[in-house]
Each structure stands twice: as structure tokens, then as C-alpha cells.
N, C-alpha and C. Protein backbone atom coordinates (compact mmCIF):
# COMPACT_ATOMS: atom_id res chain seq x y z
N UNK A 1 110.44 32.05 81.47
CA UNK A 1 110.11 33.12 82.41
C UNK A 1 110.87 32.91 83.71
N UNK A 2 111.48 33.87 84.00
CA UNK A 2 112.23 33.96 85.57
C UNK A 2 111.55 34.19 86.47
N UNK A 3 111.15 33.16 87.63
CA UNK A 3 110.55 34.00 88.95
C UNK A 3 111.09 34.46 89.70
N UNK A 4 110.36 35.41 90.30
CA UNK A 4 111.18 36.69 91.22
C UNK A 4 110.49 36.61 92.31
N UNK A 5 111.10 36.05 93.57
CA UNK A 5 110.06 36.20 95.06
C UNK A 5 109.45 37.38 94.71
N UNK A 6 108.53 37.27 95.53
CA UNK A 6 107.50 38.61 95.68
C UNK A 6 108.38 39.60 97.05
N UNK A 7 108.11 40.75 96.29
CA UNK A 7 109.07 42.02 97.42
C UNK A 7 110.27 42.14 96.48
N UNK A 8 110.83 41.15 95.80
CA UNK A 8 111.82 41.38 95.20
C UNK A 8 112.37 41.81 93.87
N UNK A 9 111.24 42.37 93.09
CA UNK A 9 111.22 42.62 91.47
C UNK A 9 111.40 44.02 91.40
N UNK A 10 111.40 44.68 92.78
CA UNK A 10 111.47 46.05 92.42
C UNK A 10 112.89 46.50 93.89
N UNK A 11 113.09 47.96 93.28
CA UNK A 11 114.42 48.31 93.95
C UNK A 11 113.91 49.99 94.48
N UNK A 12 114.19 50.62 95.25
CA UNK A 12 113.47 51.69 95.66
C UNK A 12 114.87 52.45 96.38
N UNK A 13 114.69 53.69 95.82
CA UNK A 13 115.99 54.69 97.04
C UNK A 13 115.22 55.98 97.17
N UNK A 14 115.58 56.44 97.91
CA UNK A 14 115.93 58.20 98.62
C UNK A 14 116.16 58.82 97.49
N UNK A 15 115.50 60.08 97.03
CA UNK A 15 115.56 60.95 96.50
C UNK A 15 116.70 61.95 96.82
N UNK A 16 117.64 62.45 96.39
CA UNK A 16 118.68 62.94 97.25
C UNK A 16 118.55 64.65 96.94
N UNK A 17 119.14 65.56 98.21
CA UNK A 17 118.68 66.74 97.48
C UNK A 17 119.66 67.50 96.95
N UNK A 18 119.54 66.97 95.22
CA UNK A 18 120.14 67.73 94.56
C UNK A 18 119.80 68.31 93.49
N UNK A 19 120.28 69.03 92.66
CA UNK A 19 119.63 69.84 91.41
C UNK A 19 118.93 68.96 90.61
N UNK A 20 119.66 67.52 90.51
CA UNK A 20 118.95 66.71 89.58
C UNK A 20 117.29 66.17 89.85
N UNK A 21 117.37 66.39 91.64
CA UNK A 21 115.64 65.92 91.91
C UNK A 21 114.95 67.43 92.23
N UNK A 22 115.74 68.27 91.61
CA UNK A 22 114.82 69.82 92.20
C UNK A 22 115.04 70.17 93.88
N UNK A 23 115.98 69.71 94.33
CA UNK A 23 116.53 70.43 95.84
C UNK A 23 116.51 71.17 96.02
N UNK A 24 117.12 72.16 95.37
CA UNK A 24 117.30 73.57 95.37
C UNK A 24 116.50 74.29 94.48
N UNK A 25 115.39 74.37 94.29
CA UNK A 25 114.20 75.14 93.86
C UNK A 25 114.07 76.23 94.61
N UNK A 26 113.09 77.15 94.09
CA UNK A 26 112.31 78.37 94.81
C UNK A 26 111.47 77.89 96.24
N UNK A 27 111.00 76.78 96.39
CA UNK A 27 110.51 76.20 96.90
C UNK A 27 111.23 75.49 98.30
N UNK A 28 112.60 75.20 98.21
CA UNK A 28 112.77 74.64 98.95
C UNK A 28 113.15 75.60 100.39
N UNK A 29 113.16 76.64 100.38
CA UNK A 29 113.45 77.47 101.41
C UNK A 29 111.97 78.29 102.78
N UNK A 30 111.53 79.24 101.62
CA UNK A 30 110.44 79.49 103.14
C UNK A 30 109.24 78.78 101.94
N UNK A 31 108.46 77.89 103.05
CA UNK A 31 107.14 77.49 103.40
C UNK A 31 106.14 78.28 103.86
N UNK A 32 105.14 78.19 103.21
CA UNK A 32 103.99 79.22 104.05
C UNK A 32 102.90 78.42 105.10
N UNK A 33 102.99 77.05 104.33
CA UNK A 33 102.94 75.66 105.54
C UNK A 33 103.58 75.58 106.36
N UNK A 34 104.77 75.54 106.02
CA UNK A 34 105.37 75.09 107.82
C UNK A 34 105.48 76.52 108.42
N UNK A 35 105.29 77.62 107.84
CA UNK A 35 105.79 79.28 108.48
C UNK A 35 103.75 79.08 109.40
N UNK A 36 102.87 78.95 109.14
CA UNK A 36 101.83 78.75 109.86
C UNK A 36 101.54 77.38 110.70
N UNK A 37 102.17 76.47 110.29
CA UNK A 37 102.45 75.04 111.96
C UNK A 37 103.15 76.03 112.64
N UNK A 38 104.45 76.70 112.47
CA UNK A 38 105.23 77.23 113.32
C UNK A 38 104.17 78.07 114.66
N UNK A 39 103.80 79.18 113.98
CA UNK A 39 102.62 79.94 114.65
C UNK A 39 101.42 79.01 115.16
N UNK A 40 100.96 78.26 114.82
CA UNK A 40 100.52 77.76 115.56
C UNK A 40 100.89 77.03 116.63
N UNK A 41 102.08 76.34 116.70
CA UNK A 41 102.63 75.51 117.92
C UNK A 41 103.40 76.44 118.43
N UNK A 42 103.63 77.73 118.21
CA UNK A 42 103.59 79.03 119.04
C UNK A 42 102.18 79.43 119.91
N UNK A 43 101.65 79.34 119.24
CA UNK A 43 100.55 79.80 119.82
C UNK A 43 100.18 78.72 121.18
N UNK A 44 100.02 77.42 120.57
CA UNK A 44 99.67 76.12 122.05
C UNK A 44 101.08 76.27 122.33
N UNK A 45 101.66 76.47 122.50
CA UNK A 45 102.89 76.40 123.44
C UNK A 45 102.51 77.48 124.54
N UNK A 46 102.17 78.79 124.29
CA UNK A 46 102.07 79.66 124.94
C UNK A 46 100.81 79.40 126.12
N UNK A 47 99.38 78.92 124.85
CA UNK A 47 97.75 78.68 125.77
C UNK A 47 98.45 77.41 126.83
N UNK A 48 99.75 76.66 126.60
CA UNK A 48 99.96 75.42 127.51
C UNK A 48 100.66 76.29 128.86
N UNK A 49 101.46 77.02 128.59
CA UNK A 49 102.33 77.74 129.71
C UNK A 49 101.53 78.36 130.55
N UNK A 50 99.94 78.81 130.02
CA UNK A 50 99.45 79.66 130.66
C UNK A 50 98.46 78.83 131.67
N UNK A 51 98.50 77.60 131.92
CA UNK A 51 97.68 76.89 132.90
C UNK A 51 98.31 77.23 133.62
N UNK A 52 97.49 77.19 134.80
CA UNK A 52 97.50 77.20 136.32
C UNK A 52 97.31 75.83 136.62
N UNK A 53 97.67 75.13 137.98
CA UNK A 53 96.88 74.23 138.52
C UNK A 53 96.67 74.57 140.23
N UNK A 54 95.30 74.30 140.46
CA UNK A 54 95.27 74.55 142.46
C UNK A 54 96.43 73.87 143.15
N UNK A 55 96.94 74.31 143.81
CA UNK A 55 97.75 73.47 145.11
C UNK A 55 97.20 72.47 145.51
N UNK A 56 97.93 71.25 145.34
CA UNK A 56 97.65 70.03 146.07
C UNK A 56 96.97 70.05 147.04
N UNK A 57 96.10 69.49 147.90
CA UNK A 57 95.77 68.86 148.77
C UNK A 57 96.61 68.07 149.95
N UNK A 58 97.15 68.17 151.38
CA UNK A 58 98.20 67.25 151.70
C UNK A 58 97.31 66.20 151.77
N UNK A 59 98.63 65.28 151.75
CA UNK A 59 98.12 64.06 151.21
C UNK A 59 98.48 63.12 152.25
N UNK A 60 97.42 61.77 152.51
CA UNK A 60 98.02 61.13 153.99
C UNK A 60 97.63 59.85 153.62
N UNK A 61 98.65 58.91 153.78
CA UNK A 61 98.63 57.62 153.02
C UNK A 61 98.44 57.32 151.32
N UNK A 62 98.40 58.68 150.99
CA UNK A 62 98.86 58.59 149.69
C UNK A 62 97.56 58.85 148.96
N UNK A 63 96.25 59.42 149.86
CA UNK A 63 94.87 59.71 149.05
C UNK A 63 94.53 61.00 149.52
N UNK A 64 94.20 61.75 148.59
CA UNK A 64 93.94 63.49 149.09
C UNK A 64 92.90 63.54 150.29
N UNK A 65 93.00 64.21 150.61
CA UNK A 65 91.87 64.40 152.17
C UNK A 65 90.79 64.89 151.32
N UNK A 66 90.96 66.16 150.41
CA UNK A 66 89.81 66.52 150.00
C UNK A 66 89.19 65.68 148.33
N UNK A 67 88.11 65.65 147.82
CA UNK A 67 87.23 65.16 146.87
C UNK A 67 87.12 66.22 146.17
N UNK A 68 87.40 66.15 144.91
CA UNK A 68 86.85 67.08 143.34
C UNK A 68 85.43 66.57 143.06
């Protein structure tokens, strides 16, 4: 029997995208998963743009005059 360090008995690659691993399927073009992440990180992109924040406080020695 041959020993084989451990980690080393097996060999592993990248699937590459080609006809032979199904690359180019029906599938590989529109998503209805990623077409709804899209819309959604449309959507928080937009609820993010739409904050406001109050105007600072001036500031004197580097601590706001006023308290939240």
C-alpha cells in the first residue's frame, strides 16, 4: 500500500465554460435571480440616496455644542 500525505490523494480544477460543462445552456444568459438582486439593490440604492442628514452642529474643540 502507498501512502499519500493527507490533502494530497485528490486533485481538483475549475470547471471551464464550455459546451463540454454546459456553459452555454439556456440558462446561462438571463437569470430571474440575479434580474430580482438587481431590483432590489436598485431599490436600496435609491431608499440610501434618499437620506437626509441635519446640519452639523459647529463644533469647538472638536465636541458639538449641542446633545442628541
Amino acid at each position: 500500500m502507498v501512502k499519500v500525505p493527507m490533502g494530497l490523494d485528490y486533485s481538483y480544477s475549475q470547471p471551464s465554460a464550455s459546451e463540454e460543462y454546459g456553459g452555454y445552456t439556456a440558462d446561462s444568459g438571463y437569470s430571474e435571480t440575479e434580474d430580482l438582486i438587481r431590483q432590489d439593490q436598485a431599490e436600496i440604492d435609491t431608499q440610501r440616496a434618499a437620506v437626509q442628514y441635519p446640519p452639523q452642529p459647529e463644533v469647538e474643540f472638536g465636541f458639538p455644542q449641542t446633545c442628541y
